[in-house]
Protein backbone atom coordinates (compact mmCIF):
# COMPACT_ATOMS: atom_id res chain seq x y z
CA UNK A 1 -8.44 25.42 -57.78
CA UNK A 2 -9.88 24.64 -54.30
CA UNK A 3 -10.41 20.48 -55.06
CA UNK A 4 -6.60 20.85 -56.39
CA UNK A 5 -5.42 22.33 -53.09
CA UNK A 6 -7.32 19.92 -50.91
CA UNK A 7 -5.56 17.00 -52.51
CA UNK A 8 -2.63 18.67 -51.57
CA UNK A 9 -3.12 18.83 -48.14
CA UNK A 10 -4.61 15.63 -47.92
CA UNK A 11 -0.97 14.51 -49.29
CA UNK A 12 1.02 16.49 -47.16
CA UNK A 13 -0.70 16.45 -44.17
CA UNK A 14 -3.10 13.55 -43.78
CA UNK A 15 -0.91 11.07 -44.61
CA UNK A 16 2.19 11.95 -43.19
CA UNK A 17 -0.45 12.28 -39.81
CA UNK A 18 -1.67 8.79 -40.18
CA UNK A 19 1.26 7.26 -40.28
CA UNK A 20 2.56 9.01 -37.19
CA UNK A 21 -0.57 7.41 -35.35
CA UNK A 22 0.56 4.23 -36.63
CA UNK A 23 3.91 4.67 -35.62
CA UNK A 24 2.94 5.54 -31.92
CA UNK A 25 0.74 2.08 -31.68
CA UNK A 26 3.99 0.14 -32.50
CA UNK A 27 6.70 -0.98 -31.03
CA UNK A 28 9.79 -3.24 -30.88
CA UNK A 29 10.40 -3.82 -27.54
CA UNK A 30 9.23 -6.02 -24.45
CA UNK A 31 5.71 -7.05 -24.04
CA UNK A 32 5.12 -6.30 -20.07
CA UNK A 33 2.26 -8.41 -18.85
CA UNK A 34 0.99 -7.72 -15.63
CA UNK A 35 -2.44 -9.64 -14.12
CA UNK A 36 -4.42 -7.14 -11.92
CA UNK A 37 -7.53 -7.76 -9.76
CA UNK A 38 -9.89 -4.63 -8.01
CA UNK A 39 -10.60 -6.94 -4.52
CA UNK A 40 -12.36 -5.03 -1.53
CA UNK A 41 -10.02 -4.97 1.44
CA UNK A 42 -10.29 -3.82 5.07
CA UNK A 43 -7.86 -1.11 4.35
CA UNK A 44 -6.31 0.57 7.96
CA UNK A 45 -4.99 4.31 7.45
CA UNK A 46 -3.70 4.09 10.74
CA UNK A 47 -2.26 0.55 11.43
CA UNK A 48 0.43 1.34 14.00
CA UNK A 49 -2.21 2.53 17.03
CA UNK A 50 -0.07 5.56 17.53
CA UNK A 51 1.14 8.99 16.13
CA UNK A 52 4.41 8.09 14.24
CA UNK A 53 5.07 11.89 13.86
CA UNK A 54 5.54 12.45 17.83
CA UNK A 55 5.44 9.50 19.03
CA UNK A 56 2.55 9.46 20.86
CA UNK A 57 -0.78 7.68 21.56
CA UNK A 58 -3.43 9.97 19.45
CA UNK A 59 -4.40 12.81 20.94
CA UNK A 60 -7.93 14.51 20.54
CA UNK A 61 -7.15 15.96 17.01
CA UNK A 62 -6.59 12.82 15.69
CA UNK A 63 -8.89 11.42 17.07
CA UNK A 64 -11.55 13.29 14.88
CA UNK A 65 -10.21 10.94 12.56
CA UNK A 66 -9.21 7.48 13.35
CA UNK A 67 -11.21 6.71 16.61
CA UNK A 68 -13.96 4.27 16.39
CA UNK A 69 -17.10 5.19 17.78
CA UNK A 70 -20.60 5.03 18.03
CA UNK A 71 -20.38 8.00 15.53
CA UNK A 72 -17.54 7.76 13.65
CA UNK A 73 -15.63 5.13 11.49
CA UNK A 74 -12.13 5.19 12.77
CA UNK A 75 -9.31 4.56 11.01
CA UNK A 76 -10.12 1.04 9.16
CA UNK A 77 -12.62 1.58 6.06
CA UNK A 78 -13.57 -1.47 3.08
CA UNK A 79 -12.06 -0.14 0.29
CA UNK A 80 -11.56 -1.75 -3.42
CA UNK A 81 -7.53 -1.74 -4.15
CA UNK A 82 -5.37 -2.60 -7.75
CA UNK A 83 -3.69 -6.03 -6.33
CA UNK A 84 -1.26 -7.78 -8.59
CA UNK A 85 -1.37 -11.52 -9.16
CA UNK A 86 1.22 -14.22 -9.98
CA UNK A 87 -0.73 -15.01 -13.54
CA UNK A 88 -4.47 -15.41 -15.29
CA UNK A 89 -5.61 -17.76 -12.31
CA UNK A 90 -5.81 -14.62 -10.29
CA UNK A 91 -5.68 -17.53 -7.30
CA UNK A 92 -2.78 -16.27 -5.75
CA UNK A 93 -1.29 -12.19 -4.84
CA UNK A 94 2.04 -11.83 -6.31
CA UNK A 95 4.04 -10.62 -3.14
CA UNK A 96 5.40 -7.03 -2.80
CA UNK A 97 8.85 -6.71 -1.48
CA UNK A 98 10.15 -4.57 1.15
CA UNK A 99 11.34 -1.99 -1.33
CA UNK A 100 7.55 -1.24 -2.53
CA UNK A 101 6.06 -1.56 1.11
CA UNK A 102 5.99 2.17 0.83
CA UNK A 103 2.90 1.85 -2.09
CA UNK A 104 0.03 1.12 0.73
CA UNK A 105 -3.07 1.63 -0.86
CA UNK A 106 -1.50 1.91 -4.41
CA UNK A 107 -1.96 -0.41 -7.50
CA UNK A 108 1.10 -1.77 -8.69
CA UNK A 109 3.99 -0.19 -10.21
CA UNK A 110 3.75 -0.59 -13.80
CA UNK A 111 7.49 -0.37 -15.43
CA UNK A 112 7.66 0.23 -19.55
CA UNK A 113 10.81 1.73 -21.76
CA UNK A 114 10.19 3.49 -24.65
CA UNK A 115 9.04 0.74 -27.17
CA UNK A 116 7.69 -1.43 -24.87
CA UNK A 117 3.87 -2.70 -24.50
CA UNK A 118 2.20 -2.87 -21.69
CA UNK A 119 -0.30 -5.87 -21.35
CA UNK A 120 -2.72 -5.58 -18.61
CA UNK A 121 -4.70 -8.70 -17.55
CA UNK A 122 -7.95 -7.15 -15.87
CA UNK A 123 -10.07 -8.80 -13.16
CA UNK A 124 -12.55 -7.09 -11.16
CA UNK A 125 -13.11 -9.20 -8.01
CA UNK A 126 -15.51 -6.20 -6.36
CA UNK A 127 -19.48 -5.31 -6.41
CA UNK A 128 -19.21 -2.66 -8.72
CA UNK A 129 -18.13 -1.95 -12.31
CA UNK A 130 -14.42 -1.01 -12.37
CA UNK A 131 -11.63 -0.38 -15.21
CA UNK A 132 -7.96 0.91 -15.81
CA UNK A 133 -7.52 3.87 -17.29
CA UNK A 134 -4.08 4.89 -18.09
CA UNK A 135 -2.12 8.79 -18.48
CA UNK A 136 0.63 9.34 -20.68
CA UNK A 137 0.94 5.81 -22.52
CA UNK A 138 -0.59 5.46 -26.35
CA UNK A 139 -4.07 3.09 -26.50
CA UNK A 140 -6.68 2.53 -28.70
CA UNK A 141 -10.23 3.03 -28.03
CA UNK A 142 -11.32 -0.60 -26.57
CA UNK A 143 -7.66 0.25 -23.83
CA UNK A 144 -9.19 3.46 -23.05
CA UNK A 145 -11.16 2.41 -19.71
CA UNK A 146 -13.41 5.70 -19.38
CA UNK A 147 -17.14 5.84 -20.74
CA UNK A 148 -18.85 8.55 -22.49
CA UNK A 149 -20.08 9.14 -25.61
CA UNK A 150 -16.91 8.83 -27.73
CA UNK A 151 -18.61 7.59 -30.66
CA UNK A 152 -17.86 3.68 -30.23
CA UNK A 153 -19.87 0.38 -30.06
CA UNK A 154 -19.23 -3.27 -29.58
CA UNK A 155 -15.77 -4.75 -28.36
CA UNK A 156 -14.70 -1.00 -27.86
CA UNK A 157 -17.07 -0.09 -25.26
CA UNK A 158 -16.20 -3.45 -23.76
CA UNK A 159 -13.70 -1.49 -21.46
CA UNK A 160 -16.00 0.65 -20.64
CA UNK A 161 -16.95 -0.72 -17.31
CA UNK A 162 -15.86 -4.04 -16.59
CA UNK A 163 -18.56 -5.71 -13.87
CA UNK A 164 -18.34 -7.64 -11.26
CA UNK A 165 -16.62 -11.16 -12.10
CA UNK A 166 -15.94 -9.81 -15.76
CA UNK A 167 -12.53 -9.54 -16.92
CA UNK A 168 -10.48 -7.53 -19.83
CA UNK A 169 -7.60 -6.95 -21.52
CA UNK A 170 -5.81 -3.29 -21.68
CA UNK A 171 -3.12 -3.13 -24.03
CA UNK A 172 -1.29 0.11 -24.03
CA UNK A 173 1.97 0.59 -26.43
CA UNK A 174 4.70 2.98 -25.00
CA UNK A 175 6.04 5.79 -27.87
CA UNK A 176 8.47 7.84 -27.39
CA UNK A 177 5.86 10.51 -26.38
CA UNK A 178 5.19 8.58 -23.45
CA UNK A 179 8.88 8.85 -21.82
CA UNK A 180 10.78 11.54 -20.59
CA UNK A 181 11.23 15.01 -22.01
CA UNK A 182 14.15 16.73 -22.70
CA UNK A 183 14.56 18.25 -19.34
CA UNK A 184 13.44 15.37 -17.58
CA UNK A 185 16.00 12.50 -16.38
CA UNK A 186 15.95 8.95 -17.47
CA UNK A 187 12.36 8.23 -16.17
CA UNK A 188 9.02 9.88 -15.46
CA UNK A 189 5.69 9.02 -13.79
CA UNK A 190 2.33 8.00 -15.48
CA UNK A 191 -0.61 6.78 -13.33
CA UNK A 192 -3.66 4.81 -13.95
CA UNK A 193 -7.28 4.68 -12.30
CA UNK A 194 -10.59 3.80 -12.84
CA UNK A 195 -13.28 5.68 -14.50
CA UNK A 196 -16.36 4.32 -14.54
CA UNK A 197 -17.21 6.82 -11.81
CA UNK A 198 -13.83 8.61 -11.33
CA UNK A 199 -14.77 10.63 -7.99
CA UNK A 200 -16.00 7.62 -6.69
CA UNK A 201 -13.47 5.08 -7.65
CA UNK A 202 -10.27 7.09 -6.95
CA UNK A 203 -12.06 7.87 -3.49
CA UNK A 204 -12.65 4.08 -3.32
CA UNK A 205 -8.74 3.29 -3.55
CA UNK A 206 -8.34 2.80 -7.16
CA UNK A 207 -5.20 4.67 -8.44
CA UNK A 208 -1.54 3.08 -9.31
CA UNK A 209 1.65 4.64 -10.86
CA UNK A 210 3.23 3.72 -14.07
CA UNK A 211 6.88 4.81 -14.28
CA UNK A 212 8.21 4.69 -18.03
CA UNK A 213 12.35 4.83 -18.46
CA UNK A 214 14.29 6.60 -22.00
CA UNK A 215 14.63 3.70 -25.01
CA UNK A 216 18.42 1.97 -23.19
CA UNK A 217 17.79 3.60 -19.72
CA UNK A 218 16.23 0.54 -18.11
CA UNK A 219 17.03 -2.78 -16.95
CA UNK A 220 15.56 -5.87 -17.53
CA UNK A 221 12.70 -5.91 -15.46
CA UNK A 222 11.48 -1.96 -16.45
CA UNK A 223 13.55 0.20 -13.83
CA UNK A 224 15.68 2.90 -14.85
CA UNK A 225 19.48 2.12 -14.30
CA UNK A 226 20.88 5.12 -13.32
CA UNK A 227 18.73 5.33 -9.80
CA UNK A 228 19.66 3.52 -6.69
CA UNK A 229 16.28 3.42 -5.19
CA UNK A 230 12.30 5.10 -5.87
CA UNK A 231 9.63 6.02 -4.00
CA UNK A 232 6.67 6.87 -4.81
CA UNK A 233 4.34 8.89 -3.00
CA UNK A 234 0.43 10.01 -3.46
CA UNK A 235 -0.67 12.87 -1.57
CA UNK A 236 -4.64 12.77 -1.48
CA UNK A 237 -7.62 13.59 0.75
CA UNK A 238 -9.38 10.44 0.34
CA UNK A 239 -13.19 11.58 0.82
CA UNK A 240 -14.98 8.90 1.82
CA UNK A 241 -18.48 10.01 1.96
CA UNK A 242 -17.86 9.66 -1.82
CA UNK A 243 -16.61 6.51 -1.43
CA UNK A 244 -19.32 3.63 -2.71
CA UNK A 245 -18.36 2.02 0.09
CA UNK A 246 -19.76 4.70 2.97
CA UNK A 247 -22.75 2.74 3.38
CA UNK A 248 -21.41 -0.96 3.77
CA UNK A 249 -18.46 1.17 6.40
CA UNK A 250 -21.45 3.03 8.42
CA UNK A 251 -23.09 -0.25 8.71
CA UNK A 252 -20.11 -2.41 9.89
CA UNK A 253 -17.95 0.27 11.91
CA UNK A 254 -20.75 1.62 12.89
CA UNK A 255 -24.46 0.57 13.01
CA UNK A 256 -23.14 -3.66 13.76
CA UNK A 257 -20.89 -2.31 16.45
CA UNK A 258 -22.41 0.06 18.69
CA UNK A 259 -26.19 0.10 18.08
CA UNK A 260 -26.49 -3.83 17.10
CA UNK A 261 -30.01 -3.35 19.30
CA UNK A 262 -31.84 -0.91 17.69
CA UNK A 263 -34.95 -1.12 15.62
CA UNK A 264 -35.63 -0.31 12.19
CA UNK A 265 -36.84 3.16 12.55
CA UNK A 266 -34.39 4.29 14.76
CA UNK A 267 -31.01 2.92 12.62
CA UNK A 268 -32.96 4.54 10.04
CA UNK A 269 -33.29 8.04 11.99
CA UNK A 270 -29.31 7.49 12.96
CA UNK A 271 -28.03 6.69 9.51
CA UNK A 272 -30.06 10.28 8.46
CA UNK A 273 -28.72 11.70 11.31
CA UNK A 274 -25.13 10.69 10.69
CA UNK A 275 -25.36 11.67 6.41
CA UNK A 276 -26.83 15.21 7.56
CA UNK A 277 -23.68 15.63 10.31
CA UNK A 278 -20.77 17.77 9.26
CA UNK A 279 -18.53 16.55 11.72
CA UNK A 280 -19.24 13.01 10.56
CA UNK A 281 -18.16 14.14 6.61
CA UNK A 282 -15.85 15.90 8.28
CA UNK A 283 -14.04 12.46 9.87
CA UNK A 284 -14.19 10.74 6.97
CA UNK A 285 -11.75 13.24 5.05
CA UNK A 286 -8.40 11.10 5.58
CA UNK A 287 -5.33 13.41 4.85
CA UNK A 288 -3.16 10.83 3.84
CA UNK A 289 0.14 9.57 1.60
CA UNK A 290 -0.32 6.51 0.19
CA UNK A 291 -3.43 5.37 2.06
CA UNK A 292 -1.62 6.39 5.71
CA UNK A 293 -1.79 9.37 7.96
CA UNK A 294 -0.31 10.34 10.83
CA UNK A 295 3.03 8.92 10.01
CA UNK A 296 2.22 5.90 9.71
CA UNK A 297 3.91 5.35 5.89
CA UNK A 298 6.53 2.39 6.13
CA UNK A 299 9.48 1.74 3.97
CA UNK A 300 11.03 5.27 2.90
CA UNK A 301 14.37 3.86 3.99
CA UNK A 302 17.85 4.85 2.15
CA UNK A 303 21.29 4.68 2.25
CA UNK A 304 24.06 7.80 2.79
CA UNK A 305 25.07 8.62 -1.04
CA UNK A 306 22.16 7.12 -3.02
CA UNK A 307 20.51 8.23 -6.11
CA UNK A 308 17.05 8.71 -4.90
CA UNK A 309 14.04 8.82 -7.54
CA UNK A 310 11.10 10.63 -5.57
CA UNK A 311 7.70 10.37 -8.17
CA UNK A 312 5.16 12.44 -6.77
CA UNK A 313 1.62 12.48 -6.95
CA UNK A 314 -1.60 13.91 -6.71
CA UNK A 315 -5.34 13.37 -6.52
CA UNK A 316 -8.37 14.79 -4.72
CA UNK A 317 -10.81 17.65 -5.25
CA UNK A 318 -10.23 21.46 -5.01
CA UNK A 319 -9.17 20.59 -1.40
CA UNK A 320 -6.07 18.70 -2.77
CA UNK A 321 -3.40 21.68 -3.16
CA UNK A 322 -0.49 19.82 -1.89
CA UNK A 323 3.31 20.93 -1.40
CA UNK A 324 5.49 18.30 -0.29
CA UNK A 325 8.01 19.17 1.71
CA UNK A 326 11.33 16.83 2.40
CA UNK A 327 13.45 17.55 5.78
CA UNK A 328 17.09 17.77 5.87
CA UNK A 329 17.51 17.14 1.91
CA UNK A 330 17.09 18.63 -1.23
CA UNK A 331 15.70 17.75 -5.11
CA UNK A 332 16.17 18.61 -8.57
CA UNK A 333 13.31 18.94 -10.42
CA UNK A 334 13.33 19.42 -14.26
CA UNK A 335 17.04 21.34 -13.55
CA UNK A 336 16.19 23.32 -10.76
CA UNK A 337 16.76 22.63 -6.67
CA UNK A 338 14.19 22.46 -3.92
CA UNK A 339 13.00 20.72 -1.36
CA UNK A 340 9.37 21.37 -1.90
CA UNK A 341 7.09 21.00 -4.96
CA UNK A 342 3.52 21.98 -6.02
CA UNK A 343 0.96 19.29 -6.88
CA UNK A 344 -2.25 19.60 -7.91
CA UNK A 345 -5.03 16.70 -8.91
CA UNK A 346 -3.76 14.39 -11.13
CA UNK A 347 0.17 15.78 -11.01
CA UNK A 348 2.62 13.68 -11.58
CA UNK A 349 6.35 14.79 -10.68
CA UNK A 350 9.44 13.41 -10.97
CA UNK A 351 12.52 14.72 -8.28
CA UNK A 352 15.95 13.18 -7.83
CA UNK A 353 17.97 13.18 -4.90
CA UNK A 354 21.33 12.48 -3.89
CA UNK A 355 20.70 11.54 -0.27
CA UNK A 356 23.59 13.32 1.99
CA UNK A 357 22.51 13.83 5.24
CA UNK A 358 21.90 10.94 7.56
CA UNK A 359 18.93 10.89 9.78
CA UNK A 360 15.36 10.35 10.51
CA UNK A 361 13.28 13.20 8.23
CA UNK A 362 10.15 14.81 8.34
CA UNK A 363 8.02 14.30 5.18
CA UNK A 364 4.84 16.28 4.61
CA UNK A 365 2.11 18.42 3.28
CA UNK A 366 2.83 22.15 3.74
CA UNK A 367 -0.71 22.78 3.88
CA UNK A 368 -1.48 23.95 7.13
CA UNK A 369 -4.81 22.32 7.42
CA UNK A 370 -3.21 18.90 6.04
CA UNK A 371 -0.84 19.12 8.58
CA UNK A 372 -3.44 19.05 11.28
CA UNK A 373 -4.99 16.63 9.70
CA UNK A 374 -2.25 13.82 9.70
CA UNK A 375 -0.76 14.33 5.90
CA UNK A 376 2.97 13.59 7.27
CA UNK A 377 5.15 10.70 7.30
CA UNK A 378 8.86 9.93 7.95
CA UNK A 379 11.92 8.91 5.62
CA UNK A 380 15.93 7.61 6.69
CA UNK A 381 18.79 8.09 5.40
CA UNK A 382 21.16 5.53 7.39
């Protein structure tokens, strides 16, 4: 009686299971190739000199942060990026309009419908192994990007961590289960990173969003077509003392720059001095929206009467409790109005907003030590 009921089950649920699986990792609709490279950049949190917030020249407090000095790193760190690329050559960057400015240190914006594939040409360009690992979209395991004992061998642990000068190919279908719910408008946010060392490369730079639109609700190019305009915005403390960069940054902002004299032994006794310093961690926390602080964020521009798509995100540690808070306008999120939301690492929201009061708007962390630290940046509604 038991060996009659497992065939049973094995018909009625097995089956009927793999053929969901199947269905997931299929699709009819656009093939979406994108060429991405990791390249190590000069990246500046801080590129407009000054506090954008009040219009200022830094003061003290910020100080701790972005001034240069024979102790601390400033405000311009090497940090590996996502860059996009016109095609396979990977010889020239595919240029980012004004109306992505906003993305700073972001990867590029991935756009999918339901039923499309996303194809992603892979190049890492920096020292050390990097990948793509996506959330939310369907992909087998050689697409998976992340390491660990899973159980796999040859071509699928070839994503694994792709090294320096390798390249790969991420293929991810887009099911249904990958666009928006039933409370949820015509498009939600997805994200990829890389995760050969995930504390390390997300505090390195590596982290873009994926926005995938309802089967009908997008136009050609990916973008839903009910929205006007969308921003999207990642709230993170990017800790770079975990950065695998600190050491190449203490030596050029640092070590080359002020103390280009000293011997051996004593860049050796400074560089343990400096590791063992709190208040040298401590200036390397940068409190920042899309790679910027101090409102220093470009291109959150908008016109009176637009449908605004705000996709909010998260990263960070246990430090990274972040409530965005938009000035002089509110959202709906999943059906209910606000004008703040609640991210924690690795959240991805989704807010629209009908933009109907003109003006120049404060946009921020409600954390009160974020604040301090320079999480804030400005949007306009002309």
């Amino acid at each position: 009686m038991g060996l009659v009921l497992a065939a049973v089950l094995a018909t009625l649920v097995v089956a009927p299971l793999s053929g969901l699986i199947v269905g997931m990792a299929a699709g009819p609709g656009k093939v979406r190739t994108y060429y991405i490279a990791v390249d190590e950049v000069e990246w500046d949190y801080a590129p407009l000199g000054y506090n954008a917030i009040t219009g200022e020249p830094f003061g003290e407090e910020e100080n701790v942060f972005v001034a240069n000095g024979p102790y601390t790193i400033g405000s311009v760190y090497v940090k590996a990026l996502y860059r996009e690329y016109t095609d396979a050559t990977f010889t020239s960057l595919k240029p980012r309009p004004p109306e992505w400015e906003h993305l700073g240190a972001l990867g590029p914006l991935l756009f999918a419908e339901v039923g499309d594939t996303i194809v992603v040409e892979f190049r890492n360009h920096a020292r050390f192994p990097f990948t793509l690992h996506p959330h939310g979209v369907f992909y087998q395991k050689d697409s998976e990007g992340a390491p660990y004992a899973d159980g796999t061998s040859g071509a699928d642990k070839e994503d694994d961590g792709v090294p320096s000068g390798g390249s790969h190919t991420y293929v991810w279908p887009v099911p249904e289960r990958a666009g928006p719910g039933p409370m949820e408008g015509s498009s939600i946010l997805w994200m990829y990173h890389s995760h050969v060392d995930e504390p390390g490369d997300t505090n390195a730079g590596l982290v873009g969003p994926i926005v995938v639109a309802k089967k009908g609700a997008a136009r050609t190019d990916g973008r839903p077509s009910d929205v006007h305009r969308q921003f999207v915005t990642m709230f993170t403390v990017f800790d770079e003392n975990r950065s695998p960069y600190l050491m190449e940054n203490i030596e050029t902002y640092i070590l080359q720059k002020w103390w280009p004299k000293i011997t051996a032994a004593q860049k050796a006794s400074l560089l343990e001095s400096l590791l063992e310093d709190e208040a040298f961690a401590e200036s390397n926390l940068m409190h920042s929206i899309n790679g910027y602080v101090f409102g220093n964020l470009p291109g959150l521009d908008m016109y009176l009467g637009e449908r605004v798509r705000w996709y909010a995100l998260g990263m960070g540690t246990e430090v990274d409790l972040h409530t965005p808070h938009w000035h002089g306008n509110t959202l709906v999120w999943m059906g209910a109005r606000t004008d703040v939301i609640e991210l924690l690492p690795a959240s991805m929201k989704t807010l629209d907003m009908i933009a109907d009061n003109p003006g120049t708007w404060l946009y921020h962390c409600h954390v009160n030590d974020h604040i301090d630290a320079g999480m804030l940046a400005l949007f306009r509604v002309s």
